[in-house]
C-alpha atoms as a PDB file:
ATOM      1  CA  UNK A   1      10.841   7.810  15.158  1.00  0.00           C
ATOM      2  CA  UNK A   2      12.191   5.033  13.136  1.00  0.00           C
ATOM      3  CA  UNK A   3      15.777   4.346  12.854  1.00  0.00           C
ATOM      4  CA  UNK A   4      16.968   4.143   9.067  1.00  0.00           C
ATOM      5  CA  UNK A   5      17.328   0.089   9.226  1.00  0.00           C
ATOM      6  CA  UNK A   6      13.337  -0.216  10.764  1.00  0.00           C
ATOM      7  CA  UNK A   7      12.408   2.526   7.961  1.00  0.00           C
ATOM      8  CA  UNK A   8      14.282   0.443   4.897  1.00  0.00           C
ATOM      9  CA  UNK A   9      12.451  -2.513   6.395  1.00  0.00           C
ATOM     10  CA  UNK A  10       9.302  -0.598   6.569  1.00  0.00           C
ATOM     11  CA  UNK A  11       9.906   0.325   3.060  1.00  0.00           C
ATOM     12  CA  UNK A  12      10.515  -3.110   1.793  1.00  0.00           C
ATOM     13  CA  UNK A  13       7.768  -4.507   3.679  1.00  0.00           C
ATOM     14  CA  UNK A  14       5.210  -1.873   1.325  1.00  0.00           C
ATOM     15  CA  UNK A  15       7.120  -2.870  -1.619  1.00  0.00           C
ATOM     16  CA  UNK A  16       6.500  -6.822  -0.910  1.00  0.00           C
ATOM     17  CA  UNK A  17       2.710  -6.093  -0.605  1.00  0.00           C
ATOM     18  CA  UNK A  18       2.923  -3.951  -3.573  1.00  0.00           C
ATOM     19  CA  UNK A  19       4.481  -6.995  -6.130  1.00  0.00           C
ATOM     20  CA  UNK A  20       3.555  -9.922  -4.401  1.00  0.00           C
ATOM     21  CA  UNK A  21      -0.035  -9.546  -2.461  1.00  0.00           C
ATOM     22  CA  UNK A  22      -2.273  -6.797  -4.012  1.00  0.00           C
ATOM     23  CA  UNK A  23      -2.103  -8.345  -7.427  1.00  0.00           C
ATOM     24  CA  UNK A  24      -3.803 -11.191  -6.220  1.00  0.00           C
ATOM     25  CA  UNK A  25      -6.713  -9.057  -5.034  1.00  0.00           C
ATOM     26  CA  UNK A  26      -6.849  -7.341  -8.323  1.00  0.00           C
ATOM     27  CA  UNK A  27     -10.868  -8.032  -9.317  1.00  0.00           C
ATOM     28  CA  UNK A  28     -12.769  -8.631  -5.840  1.00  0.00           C
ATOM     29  CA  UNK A  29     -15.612  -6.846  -4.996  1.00  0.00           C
ATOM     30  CA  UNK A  30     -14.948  -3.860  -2.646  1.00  0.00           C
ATOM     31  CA  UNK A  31     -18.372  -2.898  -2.007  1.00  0.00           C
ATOM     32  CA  UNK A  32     -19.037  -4.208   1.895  1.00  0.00           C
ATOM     33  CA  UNK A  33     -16.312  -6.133   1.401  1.00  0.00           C
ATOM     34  CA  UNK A  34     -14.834  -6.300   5.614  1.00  0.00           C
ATOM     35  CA  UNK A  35     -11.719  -8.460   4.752  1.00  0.00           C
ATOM     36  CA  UNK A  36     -10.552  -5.769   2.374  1.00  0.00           C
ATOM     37  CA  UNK A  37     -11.618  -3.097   5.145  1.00  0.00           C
ATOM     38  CA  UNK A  38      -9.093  -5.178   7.489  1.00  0.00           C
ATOM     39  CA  UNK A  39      -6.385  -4.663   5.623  1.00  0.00           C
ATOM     40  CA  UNK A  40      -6.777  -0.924   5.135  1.00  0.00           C
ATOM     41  CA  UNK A  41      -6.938  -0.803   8.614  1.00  0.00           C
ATOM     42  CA  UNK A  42      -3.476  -2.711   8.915  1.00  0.00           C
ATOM     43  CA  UNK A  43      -1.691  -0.209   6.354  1.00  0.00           C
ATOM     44  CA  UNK A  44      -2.843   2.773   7.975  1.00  0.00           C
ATOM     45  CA  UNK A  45       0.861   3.457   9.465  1.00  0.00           C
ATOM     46  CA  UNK A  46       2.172   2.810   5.700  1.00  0.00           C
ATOM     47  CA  UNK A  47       2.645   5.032   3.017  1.00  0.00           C
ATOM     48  CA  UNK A  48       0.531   2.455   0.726  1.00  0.00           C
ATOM     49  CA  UNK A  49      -2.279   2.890   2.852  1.00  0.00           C
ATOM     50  CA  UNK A  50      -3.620   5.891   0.031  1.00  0.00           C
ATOM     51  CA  UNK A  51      -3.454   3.800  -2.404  1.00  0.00           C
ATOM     52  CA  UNK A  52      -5.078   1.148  -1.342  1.00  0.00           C
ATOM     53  CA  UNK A  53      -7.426   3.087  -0.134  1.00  0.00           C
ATOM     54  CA  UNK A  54      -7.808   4.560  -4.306  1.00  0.00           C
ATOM     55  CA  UNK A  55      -7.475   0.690  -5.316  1.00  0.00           C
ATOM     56  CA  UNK A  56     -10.696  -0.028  -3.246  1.00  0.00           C
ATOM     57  CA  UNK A  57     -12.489   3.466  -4.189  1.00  0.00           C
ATOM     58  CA  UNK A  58     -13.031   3.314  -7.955  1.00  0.00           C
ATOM     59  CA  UNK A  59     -16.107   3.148 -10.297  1.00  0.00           C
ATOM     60  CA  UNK A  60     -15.797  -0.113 -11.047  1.00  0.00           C
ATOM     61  CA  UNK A  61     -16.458  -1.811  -7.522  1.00  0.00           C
ATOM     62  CA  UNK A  62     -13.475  -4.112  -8.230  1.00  0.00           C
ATOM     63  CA  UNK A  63      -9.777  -3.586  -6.418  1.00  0.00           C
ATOM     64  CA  UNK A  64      -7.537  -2.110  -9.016  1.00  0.00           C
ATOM     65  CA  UNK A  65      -4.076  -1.699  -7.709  1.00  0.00           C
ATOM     66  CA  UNK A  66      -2.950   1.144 -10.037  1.00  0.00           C
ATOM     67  CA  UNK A  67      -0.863   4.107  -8.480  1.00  0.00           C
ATOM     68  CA  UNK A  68       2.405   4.186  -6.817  1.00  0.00           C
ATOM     69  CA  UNK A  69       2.276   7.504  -4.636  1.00  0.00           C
ATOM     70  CA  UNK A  70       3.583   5.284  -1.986  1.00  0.00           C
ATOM     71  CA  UNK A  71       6.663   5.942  -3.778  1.00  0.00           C
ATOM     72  CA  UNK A  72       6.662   9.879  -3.615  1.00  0.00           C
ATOM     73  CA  UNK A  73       8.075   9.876  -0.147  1.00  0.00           C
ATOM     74  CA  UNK A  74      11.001  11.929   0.456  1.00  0.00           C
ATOM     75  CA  UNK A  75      12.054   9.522   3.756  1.00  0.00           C
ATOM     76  CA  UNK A  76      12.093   6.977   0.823  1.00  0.00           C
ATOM     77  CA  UNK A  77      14.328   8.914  -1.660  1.00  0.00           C
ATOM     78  CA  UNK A  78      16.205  10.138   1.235  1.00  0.00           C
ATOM     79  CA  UNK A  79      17.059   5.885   2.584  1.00  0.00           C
ATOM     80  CA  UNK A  80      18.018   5.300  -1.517  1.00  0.00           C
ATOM     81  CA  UNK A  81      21.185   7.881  -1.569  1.00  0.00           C
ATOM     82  CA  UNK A  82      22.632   6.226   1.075  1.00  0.00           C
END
């Protein structure tokens, strides 16, 4: 189990791929794409990991970054009242 410093971390981590990195990847090809399969396969400990995975699953065959469920964690809204 995390402690609540390793979780904000964790949490800030998501929110630095979230603003800084997946808007650059907004447009490439996800079909057989294996260096966007990578990453999903680095976020799977991370709440952003279902998104991204809905980012690369859409009908357009392009990454669209465009949910934030990452954000409907309670350990999340829990670390913020402090």
């Amino acid at each position: 189990m995390l402690f609540d410093k390793d979780k904000a971390l964790q949490f800030a981590y998501e929110e630095c791929l979230v603003l800084k990195i997946f808007p650059k990847l907004r447009g490439v090809q996800t079909r057989n794409n294996q260096h966007l399969t990578k990453i999903q396969d680095l976020l799977k400990d991370f709440s952003v990991s279902w998104d991204f995975k809905q980012a690369m699953e859409n009908d357009s065959n392009q990454f669209v970054f465009n949910s934030a469920n990452y954000l409907n964690n309670a350990e999340y809204e829990k670390l913020l009242k402090k």
